[in-house]
PDB file of N, CA and C in Angstrom:
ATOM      1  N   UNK A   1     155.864  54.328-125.325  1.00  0.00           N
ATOM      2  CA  UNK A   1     154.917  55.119-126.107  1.00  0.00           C
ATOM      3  C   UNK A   1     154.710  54.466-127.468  1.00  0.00           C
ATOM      4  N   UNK A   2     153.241  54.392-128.056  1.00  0.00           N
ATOM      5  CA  UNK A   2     153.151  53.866-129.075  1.00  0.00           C
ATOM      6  C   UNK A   2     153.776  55.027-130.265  1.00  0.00           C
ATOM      7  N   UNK A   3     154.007  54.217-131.705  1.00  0.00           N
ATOM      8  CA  UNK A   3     154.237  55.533-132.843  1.00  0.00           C
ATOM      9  C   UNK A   3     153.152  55.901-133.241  1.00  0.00           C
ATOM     10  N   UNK A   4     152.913  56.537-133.950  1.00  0.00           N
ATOM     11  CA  UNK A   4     152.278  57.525-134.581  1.00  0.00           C
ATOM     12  C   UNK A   4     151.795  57.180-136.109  1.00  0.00           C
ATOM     13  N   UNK A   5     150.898  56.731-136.241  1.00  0.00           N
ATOM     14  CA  UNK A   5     150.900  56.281-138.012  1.00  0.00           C
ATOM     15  C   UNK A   5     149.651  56.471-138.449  1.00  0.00           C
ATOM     16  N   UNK A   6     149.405  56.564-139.578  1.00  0.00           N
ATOM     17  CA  UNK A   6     148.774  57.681-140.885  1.00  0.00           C
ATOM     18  C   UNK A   6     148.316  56.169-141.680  1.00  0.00           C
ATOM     19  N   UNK A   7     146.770  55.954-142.126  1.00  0.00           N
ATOM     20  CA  UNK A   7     146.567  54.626-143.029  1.00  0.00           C
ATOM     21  C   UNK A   7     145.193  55.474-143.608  1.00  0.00           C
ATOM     22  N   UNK A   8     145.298  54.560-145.179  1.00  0.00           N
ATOM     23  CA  UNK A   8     143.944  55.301-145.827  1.00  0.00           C
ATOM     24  C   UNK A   8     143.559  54.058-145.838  1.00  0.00           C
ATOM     25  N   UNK A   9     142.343  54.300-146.281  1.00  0.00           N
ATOM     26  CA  UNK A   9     141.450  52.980-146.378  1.00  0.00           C
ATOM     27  C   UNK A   9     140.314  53.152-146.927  1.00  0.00           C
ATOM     28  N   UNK A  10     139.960  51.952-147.992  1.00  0.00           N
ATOM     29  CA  UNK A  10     139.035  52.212-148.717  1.00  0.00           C
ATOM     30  C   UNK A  10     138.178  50.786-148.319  1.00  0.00           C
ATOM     31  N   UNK A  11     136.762  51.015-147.919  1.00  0.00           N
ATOM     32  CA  UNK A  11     135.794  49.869-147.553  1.00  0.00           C
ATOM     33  C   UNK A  11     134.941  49.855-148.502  1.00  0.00           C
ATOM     34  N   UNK A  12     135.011  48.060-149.356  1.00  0.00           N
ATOM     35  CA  UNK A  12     133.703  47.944-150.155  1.00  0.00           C
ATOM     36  C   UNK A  12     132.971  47.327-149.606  1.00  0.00           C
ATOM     37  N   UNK A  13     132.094  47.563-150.168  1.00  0.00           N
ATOM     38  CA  UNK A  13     130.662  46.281-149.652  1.00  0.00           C
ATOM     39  C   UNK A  13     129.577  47.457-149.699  1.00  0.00           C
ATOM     40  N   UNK A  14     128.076  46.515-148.695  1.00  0.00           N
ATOM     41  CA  UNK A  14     127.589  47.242-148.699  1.00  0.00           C
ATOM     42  C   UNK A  14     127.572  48.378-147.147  1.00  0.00           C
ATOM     43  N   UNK A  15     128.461  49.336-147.828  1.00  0.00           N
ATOM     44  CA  UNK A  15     128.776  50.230-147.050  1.00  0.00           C
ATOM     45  C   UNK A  15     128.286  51.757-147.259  1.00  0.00           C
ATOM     46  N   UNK A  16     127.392  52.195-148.016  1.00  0.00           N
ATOM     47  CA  UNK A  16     126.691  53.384-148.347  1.00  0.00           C
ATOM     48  C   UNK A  16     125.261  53.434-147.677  1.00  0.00           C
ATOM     49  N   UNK A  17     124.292  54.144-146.978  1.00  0.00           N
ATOM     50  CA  UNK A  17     123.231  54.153-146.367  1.00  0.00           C
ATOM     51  C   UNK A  17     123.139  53.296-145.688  1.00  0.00           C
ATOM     52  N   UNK A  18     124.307  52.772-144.695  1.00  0.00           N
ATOM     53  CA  UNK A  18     123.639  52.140-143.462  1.00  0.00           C
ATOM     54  C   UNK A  18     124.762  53.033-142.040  1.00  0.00           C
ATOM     55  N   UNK A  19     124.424  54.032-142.276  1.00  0.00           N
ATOM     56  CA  UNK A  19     125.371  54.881-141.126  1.00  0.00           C
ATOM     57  C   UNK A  19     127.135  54.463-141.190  1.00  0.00           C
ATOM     58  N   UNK A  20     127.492  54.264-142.042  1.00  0.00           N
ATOM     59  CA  UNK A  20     128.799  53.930-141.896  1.00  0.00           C
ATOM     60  C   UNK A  20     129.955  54.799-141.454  1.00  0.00           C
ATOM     61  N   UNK A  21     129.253  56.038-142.264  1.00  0.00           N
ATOM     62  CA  UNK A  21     130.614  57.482-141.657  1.00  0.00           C
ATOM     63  C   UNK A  21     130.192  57.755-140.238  1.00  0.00           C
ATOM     64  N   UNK A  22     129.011  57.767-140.029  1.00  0.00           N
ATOM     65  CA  UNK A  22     128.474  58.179-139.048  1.00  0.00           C
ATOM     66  C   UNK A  22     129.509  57.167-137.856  1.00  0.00           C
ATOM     67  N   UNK A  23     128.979  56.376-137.652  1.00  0.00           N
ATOM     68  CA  UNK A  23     129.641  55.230-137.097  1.00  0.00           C
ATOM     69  C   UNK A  23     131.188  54.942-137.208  1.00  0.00           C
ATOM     70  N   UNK A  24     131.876  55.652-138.069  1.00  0.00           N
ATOM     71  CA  UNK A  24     132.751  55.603-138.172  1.00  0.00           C
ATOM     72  C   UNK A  24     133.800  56.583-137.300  1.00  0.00           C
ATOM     73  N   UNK A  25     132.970  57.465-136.920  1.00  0.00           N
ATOM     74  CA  UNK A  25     133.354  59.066-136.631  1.00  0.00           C
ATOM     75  C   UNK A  25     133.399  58.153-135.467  1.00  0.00           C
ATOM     76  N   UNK A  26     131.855  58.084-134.829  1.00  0.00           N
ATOM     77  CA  UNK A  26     131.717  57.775-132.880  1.00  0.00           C
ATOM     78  C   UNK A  26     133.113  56.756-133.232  1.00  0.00           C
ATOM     79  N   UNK A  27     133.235  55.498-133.940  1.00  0.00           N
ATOM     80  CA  UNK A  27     134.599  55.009-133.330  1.00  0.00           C
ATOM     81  C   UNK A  27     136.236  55.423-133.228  1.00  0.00           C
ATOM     82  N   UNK A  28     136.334  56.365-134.145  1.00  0.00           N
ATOM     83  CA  UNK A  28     137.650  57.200-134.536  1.00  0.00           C
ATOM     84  C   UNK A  28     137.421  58.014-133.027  1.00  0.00           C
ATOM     85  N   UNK A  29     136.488  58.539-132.872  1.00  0.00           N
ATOM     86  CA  UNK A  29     136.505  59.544-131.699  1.00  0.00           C
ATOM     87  C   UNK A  29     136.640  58.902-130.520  1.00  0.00           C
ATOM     88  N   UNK A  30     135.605  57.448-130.158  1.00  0.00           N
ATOM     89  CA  UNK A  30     135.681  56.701-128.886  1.00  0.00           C
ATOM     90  C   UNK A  30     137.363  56.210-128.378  1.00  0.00           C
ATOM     91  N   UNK A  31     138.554  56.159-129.832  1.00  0.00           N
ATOM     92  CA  UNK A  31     139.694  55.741-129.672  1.00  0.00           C
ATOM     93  C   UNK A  31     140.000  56.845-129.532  1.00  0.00           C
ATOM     94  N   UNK A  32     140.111  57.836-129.948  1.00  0.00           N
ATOM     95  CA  UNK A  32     141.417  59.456-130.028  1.00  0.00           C
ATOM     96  C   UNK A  32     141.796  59.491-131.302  1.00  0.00           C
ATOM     97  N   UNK A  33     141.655  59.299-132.434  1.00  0.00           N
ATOM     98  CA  UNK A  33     141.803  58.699-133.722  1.00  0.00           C
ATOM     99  C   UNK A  33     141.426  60.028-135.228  1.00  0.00           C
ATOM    100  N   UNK A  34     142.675  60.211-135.097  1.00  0.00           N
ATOM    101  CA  UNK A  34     142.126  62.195-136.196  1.00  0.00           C
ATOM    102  C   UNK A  34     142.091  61.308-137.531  1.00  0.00           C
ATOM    103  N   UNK A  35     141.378  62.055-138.490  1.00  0.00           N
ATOM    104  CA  UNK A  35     140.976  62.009-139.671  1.00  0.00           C
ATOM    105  C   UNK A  35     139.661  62.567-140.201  1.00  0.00           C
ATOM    106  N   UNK A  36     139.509  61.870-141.031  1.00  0.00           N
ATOM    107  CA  UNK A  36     138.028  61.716-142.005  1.00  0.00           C
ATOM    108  C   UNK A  36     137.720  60.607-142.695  1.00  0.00           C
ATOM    109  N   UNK A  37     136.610  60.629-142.841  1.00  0.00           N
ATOM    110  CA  UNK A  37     135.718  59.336-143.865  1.00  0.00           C
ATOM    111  C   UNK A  37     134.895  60.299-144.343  1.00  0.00           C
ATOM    112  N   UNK A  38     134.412  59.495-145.959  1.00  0.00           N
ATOM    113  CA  UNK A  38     133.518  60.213-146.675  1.00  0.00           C
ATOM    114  C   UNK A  38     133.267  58.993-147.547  1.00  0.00           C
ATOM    115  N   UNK A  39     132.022  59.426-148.633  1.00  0.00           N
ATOM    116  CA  UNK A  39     131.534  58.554-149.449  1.00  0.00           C
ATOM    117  C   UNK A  39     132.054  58.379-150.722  1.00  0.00           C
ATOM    118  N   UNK A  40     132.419  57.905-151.353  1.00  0.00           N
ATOM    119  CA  UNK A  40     132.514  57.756-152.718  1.00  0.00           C
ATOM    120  C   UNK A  40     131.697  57.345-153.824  1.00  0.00           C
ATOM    121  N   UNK A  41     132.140  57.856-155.047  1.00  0.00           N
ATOM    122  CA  UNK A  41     131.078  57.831-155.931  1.00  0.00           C
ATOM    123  C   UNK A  41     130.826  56.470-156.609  1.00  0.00           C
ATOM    124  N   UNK A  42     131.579  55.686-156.372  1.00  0.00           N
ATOM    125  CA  UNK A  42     131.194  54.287-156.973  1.00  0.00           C
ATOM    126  C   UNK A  42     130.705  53.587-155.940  1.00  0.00           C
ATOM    127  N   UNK A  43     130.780  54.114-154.595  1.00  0.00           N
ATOM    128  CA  UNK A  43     130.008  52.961-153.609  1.00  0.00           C
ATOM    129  C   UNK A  43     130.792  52.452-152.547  1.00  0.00           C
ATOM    130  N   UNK A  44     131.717  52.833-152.984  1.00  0.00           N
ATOM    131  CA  UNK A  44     133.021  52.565-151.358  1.00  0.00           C
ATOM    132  C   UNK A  44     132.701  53.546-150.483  1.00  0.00           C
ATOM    133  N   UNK A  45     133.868  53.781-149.164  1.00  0.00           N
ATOM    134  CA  UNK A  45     133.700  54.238-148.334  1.00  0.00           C
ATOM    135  C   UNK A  45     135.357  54.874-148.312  1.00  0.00           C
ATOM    136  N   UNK A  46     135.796  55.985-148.297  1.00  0.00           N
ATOM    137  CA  UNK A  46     137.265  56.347-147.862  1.00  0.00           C
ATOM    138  C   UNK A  46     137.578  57.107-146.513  1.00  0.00           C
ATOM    139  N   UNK A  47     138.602  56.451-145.948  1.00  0.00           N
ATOM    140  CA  UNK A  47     139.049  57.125-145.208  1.00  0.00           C
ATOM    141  C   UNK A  47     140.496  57.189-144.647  1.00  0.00           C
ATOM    142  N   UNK A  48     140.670  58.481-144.198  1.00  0.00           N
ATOM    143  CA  UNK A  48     141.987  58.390-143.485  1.00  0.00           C
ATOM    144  C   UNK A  48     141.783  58.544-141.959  1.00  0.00           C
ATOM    145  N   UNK A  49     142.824  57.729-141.497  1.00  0.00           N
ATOM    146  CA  UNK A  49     143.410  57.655-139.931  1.00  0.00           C
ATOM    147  C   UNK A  49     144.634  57.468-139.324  1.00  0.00           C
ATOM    148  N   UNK A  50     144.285  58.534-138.379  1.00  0.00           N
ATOM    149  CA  UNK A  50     146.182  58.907-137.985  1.00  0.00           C
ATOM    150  C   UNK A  50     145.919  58.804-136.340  1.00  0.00           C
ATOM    151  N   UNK A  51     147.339  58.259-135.893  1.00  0.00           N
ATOM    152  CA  UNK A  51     147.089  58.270-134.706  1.00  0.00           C
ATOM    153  C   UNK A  51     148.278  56.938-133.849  1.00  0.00           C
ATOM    154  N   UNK A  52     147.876  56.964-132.917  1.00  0.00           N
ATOM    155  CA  UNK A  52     148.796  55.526-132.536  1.00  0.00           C
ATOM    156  C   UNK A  52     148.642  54.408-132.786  1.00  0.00           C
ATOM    157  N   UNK A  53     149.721  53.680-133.070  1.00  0.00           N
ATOM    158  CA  UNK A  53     149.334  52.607-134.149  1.00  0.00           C
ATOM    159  C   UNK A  53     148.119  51.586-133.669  1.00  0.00           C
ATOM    160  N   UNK A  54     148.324  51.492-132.397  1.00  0.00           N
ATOM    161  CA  UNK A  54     147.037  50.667-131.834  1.00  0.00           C
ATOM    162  C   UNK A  54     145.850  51.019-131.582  1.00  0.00           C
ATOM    163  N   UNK A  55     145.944  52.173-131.719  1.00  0.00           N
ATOM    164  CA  UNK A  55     144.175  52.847-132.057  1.00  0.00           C
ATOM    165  C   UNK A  55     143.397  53.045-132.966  1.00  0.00           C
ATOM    166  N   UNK A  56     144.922  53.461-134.318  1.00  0.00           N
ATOM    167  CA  UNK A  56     144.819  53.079-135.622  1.00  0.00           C
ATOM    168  C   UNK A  56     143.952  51.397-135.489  1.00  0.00           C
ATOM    169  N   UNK A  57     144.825  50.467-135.718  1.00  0.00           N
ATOM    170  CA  UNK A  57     144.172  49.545-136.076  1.00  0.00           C
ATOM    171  C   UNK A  57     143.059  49.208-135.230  1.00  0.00           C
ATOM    172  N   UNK A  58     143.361  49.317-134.257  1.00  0.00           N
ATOM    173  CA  UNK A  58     141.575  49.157-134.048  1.00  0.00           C
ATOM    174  C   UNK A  58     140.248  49.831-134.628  1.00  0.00           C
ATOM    175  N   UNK A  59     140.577  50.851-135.512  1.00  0.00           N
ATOM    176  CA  UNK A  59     139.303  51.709-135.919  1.00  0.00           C
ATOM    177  C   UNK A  59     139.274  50.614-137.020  1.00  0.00           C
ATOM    178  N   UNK A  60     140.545  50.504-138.002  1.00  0.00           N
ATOM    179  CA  UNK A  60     140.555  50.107-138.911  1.00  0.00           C
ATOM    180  C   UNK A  60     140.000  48.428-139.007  1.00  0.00           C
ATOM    181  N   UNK A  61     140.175  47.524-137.611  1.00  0.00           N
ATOM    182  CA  UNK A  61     139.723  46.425-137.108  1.00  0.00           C
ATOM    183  C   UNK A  61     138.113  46.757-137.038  1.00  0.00           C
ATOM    184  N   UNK A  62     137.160  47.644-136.511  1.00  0.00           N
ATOM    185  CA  UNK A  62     136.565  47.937-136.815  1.00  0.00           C
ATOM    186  C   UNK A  62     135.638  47.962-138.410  1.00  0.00           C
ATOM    187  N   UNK A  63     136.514  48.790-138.916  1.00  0.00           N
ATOM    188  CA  UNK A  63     136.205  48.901-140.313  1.00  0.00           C
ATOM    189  C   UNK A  63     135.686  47.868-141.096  1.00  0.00           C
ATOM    190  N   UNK A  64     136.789  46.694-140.498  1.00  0.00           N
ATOM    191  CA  UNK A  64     136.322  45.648-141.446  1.00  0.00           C
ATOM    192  C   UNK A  64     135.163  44.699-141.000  1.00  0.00           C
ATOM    193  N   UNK A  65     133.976  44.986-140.614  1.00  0.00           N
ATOM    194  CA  UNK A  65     132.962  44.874-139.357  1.00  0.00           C
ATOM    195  C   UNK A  65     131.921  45.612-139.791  1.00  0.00           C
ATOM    196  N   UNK A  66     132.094  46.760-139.554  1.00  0.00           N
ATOM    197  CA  UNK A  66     131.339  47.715-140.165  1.00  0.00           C
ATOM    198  C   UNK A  66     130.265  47.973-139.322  1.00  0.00           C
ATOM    199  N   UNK A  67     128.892  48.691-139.049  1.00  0.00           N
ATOM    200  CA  UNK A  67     127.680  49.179-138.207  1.00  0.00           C
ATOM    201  C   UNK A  67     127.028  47.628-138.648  1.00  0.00           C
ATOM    202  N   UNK A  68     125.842  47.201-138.012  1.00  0.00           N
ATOM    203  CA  UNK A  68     125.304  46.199-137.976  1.00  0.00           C
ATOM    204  C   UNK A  68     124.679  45.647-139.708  1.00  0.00           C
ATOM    205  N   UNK A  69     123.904  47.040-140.219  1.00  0.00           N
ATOM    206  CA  UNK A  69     123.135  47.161-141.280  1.00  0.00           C
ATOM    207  C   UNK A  69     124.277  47.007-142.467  1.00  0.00           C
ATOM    208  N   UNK A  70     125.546  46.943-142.479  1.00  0.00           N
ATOM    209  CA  UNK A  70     126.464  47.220-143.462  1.00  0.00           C
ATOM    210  C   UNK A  70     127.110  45.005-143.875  1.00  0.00           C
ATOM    211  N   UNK A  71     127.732  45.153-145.060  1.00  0.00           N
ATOM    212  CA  UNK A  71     128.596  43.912-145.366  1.00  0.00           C
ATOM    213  C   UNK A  71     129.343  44.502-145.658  1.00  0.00           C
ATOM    214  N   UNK A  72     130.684  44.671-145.146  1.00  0.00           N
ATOM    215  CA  UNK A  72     131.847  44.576-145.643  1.00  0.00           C
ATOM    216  C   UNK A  72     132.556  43.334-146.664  1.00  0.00           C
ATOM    217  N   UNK A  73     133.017  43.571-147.660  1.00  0.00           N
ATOM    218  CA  UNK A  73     133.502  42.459-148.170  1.00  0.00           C
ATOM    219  C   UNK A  73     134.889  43.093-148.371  1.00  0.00           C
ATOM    220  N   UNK A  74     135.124  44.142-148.659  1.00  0.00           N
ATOM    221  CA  UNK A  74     136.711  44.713-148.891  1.00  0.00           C
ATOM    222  C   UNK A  74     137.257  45.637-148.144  1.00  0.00           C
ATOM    223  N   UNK A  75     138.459  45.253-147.747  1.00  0.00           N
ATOM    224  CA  UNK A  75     139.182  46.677-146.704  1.00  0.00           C
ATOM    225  C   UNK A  75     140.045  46.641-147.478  1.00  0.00           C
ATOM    226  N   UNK A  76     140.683  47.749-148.318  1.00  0.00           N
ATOM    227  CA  UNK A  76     142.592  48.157-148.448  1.00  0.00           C
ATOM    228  C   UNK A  76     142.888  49.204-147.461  1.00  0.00           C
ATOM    229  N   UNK A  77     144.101  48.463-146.730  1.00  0.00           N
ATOM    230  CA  UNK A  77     144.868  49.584-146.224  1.00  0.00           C
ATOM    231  C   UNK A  77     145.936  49.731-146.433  1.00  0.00           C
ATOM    232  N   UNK A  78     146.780  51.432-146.485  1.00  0.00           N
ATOM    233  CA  UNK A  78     147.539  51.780-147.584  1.00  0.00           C
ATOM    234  C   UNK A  78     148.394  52.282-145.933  1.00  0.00           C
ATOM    235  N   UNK A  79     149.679  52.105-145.821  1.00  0.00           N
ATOM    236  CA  UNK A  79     150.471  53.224-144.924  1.00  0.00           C
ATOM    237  C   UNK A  79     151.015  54.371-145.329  1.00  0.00           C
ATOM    238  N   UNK A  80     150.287  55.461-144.704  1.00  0.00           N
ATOM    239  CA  UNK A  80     151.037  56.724-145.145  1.00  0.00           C
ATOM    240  C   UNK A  80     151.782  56.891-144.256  1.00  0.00           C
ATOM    241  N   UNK A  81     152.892  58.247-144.511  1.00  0.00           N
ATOM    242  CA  UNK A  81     153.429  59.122-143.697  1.00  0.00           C
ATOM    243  C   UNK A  81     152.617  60.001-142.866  1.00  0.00           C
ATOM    244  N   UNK A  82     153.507  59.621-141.699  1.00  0.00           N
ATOM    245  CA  UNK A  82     152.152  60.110-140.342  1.00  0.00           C
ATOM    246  C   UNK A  82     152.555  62.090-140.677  1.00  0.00           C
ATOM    247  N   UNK A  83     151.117  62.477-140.958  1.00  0.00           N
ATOM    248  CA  UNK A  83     151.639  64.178-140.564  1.00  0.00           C
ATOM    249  C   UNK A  83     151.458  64.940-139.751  1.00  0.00           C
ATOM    250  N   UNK A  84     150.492  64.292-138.733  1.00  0.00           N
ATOM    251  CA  UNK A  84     149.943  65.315-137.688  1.00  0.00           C
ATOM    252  C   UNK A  84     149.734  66.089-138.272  1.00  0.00           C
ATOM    253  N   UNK A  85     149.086  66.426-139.296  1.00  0.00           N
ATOM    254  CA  UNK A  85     148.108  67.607-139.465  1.00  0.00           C
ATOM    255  C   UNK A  85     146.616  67.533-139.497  1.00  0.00           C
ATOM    256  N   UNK A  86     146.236  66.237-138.842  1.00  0.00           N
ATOM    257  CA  UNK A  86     144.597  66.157-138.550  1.00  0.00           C
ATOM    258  C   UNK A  86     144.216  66.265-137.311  1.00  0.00           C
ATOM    259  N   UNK A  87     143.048  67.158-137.433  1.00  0.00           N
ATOM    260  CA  UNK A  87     142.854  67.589-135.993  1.00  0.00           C
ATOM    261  C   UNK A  87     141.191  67.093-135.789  1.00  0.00           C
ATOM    262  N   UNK A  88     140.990  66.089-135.186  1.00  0.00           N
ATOM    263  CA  UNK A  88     140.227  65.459-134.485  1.00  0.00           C
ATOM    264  C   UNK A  88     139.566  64.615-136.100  1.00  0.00           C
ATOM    265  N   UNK A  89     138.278  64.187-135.857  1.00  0.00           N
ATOM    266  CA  UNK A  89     137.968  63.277-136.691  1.00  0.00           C
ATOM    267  C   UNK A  89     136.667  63.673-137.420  1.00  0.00           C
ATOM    268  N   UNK A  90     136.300  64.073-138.680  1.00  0.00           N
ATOM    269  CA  UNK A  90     135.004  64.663-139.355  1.00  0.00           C
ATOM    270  C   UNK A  90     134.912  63.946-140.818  1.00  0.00           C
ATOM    271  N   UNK A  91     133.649  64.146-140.560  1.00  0.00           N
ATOM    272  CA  UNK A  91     132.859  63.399-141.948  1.00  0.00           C
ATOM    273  C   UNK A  91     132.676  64.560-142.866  1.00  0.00           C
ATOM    274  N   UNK A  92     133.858  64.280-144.314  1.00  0.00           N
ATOM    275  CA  UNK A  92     133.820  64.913-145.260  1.00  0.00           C
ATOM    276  C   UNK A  92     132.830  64.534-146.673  1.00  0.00           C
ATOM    277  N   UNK A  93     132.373  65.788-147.739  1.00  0.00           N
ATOM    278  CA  UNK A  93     131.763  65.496-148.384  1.00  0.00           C
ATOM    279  C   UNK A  93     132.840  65.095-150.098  1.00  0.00           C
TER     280      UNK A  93
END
């Protein structure tokens, strides 16, 4: 069985108005992958994802990719403590 792990992540580039949460959700969801993404006010992208570690990184492999219309130039990812307290995956404001 894989573990269980919790990562935030903040995407720069150009990652605002080209569907990025949107797109972000269908891939968190296409893996099994709980959290949220939302926008930020300087122009990044945040999010958290919890889940097994290999589904984890694949969203997060993802991430750094981004929807077609997007440039990623920056991913940080941070490891949290996994809490299981996210229940499925939604785009927060």
């Amino acid at each position: 069985m894989n573990e269980k792990i919790r990562v935030h992540v903040i995407i720069s580039g150009r990652v605002q108005g080209v569907c990025f949460r949107m797109e972000t959700k269908r891939e968190a969801d296409s893996c099994g992958v709980s959290g949220w993404v939302r926008n930020l006010p300087d122009g990044n992208v945040e999010a958290v994802l919890e889940g097994e570690r290999s589904l984890v990184e694949a969203v997060v492999a993802w991430c750094r990719q981004g929807p077609p219309a997007s440039r990623v130039s920056r991913v940080i990812v941070t490891e949290q403590p996994a809490g299981g307290d996210q229940q499925g995956f939604r785009i927060v404001r």
